[in-house]
N, C-alpha and C. Protein backbone atom coordinates (compact mmCIF):
# COMPACT_ATOMS: atom_id res chain seq x y z
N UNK A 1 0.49 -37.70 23.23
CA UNK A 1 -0.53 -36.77 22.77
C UNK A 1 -0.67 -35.60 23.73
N UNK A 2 -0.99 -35.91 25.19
CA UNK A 2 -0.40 -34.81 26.11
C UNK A 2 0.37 -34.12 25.42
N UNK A 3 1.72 -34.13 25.61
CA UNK A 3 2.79 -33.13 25.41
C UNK A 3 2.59 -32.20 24.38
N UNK A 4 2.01 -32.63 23.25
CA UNK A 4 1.45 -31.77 21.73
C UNK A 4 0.95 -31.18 22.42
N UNK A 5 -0.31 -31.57 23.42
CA UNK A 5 -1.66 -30.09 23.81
C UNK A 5 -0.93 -29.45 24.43
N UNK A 6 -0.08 -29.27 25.19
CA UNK A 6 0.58 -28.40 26.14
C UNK A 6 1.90 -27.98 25.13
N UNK A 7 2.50 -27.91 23.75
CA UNK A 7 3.46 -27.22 23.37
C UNK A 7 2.87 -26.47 22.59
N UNK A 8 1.25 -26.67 21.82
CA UNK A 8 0.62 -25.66 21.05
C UNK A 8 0.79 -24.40 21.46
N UNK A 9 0.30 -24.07 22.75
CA UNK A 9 -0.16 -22.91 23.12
C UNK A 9 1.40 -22.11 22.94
N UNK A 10 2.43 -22.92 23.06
CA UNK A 10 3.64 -22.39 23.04
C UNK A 10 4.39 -22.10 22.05
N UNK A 11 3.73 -22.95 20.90
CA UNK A 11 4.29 -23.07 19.65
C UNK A 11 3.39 -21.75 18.82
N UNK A 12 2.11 -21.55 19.36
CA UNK A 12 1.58 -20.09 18.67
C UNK A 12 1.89 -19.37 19.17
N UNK A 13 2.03 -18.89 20.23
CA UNK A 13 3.30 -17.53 21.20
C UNK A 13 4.18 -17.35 19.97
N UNK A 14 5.33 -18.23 19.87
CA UNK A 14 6.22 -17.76 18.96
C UNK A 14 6.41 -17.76 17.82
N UNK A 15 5.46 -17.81 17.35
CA UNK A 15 5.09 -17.82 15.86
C UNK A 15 4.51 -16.54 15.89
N UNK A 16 4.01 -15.91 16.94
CA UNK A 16 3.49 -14.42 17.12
C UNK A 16 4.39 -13.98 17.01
N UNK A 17 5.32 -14.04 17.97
CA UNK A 17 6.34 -13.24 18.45
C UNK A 17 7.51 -12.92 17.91
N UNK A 18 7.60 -14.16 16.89
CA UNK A 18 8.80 -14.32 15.33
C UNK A 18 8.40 -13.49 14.39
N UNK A 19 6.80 -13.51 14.05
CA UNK A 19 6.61 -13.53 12.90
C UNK A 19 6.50 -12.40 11.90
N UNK A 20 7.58 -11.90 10.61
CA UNK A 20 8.18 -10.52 10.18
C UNK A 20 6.50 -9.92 10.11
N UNK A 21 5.44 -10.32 10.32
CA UNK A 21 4.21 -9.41 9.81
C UNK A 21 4.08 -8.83 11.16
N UNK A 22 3.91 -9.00 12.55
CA UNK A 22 4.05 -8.75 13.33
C UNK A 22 5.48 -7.32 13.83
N UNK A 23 6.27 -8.17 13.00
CA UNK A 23 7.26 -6.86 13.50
C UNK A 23 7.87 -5.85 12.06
N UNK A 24 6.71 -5.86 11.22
CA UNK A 24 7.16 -5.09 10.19
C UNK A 24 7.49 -3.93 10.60
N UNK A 25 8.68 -3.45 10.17
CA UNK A 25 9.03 -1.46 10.98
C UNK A 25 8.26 -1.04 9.87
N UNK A 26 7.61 0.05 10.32
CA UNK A 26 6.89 1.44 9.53
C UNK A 26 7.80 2.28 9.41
N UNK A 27 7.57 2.78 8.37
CA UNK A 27 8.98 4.30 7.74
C UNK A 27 7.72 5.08 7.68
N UNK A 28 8.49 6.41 7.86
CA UNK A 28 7.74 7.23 8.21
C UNK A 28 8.16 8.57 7.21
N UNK A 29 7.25 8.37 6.01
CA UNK A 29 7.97 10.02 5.19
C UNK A 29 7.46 11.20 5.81
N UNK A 30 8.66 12.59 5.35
CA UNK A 30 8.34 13.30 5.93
C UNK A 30 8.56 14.50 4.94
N UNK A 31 7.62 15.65 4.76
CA UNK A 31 7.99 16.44 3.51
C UNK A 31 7.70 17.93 4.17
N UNK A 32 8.79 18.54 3.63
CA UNK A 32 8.76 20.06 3.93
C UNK A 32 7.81 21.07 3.17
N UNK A 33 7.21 21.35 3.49
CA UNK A 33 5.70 22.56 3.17
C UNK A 33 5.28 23.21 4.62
N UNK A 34 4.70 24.42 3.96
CA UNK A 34 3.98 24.97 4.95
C UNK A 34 2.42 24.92 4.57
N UNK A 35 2.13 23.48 4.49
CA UNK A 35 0.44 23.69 4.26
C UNK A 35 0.22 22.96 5.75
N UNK A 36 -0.97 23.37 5.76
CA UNK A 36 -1.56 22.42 7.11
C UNK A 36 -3.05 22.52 7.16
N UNK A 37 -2.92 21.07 7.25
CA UNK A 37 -4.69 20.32 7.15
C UNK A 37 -4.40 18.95 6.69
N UNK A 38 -4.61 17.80 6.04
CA UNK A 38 -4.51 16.31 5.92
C UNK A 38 -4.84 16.61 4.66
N UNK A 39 -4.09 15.80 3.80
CA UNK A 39 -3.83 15.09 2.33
C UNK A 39 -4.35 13.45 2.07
N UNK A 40 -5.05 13.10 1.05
CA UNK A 40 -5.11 11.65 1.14
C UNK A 40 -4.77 11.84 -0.35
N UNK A 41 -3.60 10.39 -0.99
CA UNK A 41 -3.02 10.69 -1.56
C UNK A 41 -3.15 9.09 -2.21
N UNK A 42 -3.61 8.79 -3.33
CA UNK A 42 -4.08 7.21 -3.30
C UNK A 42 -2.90 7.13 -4.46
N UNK A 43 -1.76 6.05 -4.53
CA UNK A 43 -0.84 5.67 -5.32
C UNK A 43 -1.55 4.89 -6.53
N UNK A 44 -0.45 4.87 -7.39
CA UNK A 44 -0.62 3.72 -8.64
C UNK A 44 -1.12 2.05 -8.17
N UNK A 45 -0.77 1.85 -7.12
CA UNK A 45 -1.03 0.40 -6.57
C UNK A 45 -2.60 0.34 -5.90
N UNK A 46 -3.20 2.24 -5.76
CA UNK A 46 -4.31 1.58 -4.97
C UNK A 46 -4.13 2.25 -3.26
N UNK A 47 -3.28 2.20 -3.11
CA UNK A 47 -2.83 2.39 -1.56
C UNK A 47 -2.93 4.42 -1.31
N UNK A 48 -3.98 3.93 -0.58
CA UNK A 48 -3.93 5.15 0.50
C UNK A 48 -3.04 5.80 1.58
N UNK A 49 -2.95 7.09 1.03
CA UNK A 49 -1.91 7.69 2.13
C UNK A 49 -2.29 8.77 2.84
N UNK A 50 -2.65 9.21 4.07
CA UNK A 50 -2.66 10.21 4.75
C UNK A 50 -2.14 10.79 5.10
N UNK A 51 -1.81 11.94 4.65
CA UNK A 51 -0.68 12.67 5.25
C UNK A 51 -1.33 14.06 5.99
N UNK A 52 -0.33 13.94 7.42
CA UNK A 52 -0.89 15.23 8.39
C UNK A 52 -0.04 16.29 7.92
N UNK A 53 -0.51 17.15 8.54
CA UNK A 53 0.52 18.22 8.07
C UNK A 53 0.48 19.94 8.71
N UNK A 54 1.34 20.37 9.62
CA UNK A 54 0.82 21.07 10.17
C UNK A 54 1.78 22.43 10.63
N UNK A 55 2.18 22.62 9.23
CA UNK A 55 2.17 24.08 8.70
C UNK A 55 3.86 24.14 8.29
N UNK A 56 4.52 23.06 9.19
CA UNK A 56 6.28 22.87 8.56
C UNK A 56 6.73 21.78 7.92
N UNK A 57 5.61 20.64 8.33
CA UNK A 57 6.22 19.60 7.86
C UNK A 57 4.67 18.49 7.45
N UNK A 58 4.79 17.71 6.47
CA UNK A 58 3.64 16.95 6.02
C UNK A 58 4.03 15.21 6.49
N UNK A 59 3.09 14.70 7.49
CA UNK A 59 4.45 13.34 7.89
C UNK A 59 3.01 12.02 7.13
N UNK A 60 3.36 11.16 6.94
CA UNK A 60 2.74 9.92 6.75
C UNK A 60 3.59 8.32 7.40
N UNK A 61 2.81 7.82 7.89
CA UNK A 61 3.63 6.58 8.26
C UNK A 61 2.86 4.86 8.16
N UNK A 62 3.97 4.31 7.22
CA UNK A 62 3.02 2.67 6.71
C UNK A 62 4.34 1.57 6.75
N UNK A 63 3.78 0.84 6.48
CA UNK A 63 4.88 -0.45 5.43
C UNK A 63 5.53 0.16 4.30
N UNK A 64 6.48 0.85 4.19
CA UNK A 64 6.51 1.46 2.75
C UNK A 64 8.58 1.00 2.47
N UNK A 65 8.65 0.41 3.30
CA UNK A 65 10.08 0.14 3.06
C UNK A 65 11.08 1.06 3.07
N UNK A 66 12.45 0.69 2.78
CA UNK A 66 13.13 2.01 3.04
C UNK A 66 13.45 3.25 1.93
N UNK A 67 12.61 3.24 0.99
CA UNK A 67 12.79 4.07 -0.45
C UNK A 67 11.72 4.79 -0.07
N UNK A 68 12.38 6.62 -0.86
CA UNK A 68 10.96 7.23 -1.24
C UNK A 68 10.36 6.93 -2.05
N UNK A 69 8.75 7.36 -2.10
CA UNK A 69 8.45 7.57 -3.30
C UNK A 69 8.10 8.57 -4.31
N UNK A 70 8.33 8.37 -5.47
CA UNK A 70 7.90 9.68 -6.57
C UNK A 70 6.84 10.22 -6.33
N UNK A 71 6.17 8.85 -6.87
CA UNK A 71 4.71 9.16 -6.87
C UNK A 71 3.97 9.81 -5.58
N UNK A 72 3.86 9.17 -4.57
CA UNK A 72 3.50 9.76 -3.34
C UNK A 72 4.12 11.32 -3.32
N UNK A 73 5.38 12.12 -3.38
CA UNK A 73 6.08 13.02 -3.52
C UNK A 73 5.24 14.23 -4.37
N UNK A 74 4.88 13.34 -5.47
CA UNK A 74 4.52 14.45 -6.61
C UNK A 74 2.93 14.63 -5.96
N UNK A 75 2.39 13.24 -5.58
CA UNK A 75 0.75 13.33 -5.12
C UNK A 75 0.51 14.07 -3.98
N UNK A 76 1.40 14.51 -3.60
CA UNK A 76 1.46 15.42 -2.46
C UNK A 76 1.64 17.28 -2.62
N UNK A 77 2.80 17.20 -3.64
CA UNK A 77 3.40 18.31 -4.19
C UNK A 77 1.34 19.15 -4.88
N UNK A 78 0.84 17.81 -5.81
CA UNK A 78 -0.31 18.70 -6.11
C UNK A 78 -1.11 19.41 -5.39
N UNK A 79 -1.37 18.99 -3.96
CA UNK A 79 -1.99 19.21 -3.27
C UNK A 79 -1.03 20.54 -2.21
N UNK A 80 -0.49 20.50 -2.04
CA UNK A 80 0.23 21.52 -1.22
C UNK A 80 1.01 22.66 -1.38
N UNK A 81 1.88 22.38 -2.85
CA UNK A 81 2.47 23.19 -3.65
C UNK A 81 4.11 22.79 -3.30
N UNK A 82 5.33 23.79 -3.63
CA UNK A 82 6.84 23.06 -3.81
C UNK A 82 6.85 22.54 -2.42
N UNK A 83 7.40 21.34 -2.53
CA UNK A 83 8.02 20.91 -1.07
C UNK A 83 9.74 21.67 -0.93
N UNK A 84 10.12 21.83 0.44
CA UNK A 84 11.67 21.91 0.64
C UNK A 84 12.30 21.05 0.64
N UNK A 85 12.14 19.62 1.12
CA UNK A 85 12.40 18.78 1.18
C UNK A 85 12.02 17.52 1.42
N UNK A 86 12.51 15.85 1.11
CA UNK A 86 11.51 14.40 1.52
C UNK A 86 12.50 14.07 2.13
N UNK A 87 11.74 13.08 3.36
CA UNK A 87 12.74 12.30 3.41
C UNK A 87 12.06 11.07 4.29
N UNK A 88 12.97 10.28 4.96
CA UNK A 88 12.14 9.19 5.46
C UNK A 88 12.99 9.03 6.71
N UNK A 89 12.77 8.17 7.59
CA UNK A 89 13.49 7.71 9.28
C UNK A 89 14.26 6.93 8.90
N UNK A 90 14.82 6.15 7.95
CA UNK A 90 15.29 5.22 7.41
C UNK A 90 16.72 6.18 6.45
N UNK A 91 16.65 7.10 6.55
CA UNK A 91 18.02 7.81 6.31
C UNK A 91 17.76 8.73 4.86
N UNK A 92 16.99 7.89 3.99
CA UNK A 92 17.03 8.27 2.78
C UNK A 92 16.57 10.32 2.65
N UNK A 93 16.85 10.94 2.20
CA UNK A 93 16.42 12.33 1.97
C UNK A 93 16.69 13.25 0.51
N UNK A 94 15.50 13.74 -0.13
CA UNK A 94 15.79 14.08 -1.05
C UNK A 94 16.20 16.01 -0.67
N UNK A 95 17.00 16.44 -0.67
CA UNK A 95 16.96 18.07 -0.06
C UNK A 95 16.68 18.87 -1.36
N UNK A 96 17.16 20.35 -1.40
CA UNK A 96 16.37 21.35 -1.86
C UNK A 96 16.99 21.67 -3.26
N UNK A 97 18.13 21.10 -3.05
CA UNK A 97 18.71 21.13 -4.87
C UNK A 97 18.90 19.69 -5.63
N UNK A 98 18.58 18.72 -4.94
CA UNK A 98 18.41 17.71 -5.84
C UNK A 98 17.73 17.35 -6.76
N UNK A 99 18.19 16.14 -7.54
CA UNK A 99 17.88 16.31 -8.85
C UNK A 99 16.07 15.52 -8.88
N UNK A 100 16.05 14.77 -7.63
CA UNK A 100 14.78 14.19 -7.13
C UNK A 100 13.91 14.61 -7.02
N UNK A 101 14.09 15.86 -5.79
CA UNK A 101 13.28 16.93 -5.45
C UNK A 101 12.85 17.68 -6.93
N UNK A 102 13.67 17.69 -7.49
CA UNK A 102 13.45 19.26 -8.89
C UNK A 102 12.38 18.06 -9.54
N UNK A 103 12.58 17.09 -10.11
CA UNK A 103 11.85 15.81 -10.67
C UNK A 103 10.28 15.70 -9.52
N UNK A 104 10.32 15.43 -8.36
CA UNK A 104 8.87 15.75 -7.51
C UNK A 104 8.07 16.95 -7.87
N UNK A 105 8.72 18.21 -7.67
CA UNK A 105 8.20 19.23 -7.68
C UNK A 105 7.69 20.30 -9.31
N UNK A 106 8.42 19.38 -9.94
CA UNK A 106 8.17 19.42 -11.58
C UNK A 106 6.79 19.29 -11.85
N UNK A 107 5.72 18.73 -10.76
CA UNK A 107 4.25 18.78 -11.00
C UNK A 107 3.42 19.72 -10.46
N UNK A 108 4.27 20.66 -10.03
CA UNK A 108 3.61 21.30 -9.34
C UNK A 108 2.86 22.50 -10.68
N UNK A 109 1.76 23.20 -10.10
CA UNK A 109 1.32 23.86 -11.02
C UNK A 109 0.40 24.87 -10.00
N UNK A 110 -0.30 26.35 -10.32
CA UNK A 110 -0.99 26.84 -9.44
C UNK A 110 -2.00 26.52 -9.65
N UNK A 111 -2.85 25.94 -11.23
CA UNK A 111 -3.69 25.67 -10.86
C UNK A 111 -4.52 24.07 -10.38
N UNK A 112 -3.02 23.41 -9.83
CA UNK A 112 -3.48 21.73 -9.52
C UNK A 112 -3.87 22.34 -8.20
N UNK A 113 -3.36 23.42 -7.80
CA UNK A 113 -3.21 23.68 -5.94
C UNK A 113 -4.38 24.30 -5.63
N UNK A 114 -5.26 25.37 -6.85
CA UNK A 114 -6.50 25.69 -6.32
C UNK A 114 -7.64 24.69 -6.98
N UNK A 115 -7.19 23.67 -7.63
CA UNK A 115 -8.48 22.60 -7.76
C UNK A 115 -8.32 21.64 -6.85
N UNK A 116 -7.52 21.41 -5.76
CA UNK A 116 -7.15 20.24 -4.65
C UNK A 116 -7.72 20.82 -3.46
N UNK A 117 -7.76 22.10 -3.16
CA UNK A 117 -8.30 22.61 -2.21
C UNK A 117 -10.09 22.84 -1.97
C-alpha cells in the first residue's frame, strides 16, 4: 500500500505531462487587411473569435486545427472589408487569386462594413 502512495504523485505528473489537452498546438490565422482595432467574430458552433488587427494584418489564435475557416474568413471580411490574403502557421494559405479567397470575400458588401463599425 506504501508504494501506491508514493507512485500517485508520479502517476499524476505524467498524465499532466502526456496529456494531448495539455499540449494541444494553437494555429494561429492570419488575414491580410488594413483595418485596425479588434473584431469578435462568433462562428456557427458558438465559438468566439478575436481577432487583433493592426492596420496589415488581422491575427487570431485557438484550438482550431490545421484548416481554414470560411466562415470565420467571411465573419471577418464583414467587418473589415476585402482581405489580401488567409492563412494559418500550419502552412495552409488562401492568396489573392484563389478560388477560396474570391468565395471569402464574395460577402463582402459596403454596406455590411458601415453597419459593423
Amino acid at each position: 500500500m506504501r508504494i501506491i502512495h508514493h507512485l500517485i504523485p508520479s502517476l499524476i505528473l505524467s498524465l499532466c505531462i502526456f496529456s494531448p489537452i495539455v499540449h494541444a498546438k494553437n494555429t494561429t490565422w492570419i488575414a491580410g487587411t488594413r483595418y485596425k482595432g479588434q473584431v469578435t467574430i462568433t462562428l456557427p458552433d458558438q465559438t468566439d473569435l478575436l481577432w487583433k488587427c493592426n492596420g496589415t494584418v488581422c491575427r487570431v489564435t485557438g484550438s482550431f486545427g490545421e484548416h481554414l475557416s470560411l466562415e470565420a474568413c467571411q465573419g471577418l471580411v464583414k467587418h473589415t472589408g476585402l482581405l489580401r490574403f488567409y492563412k494559418n502557421n500550419k502552412g495552409q494559405i488562401w492568396s489573392y487569386k484563389s478560388t477560396e479567397l474570391a468565395q471569402c470575400n464574395s460577402v463582402y458588401t459596403k454596406k455590411s462594413i458601415s453597419k459593423s463599425r
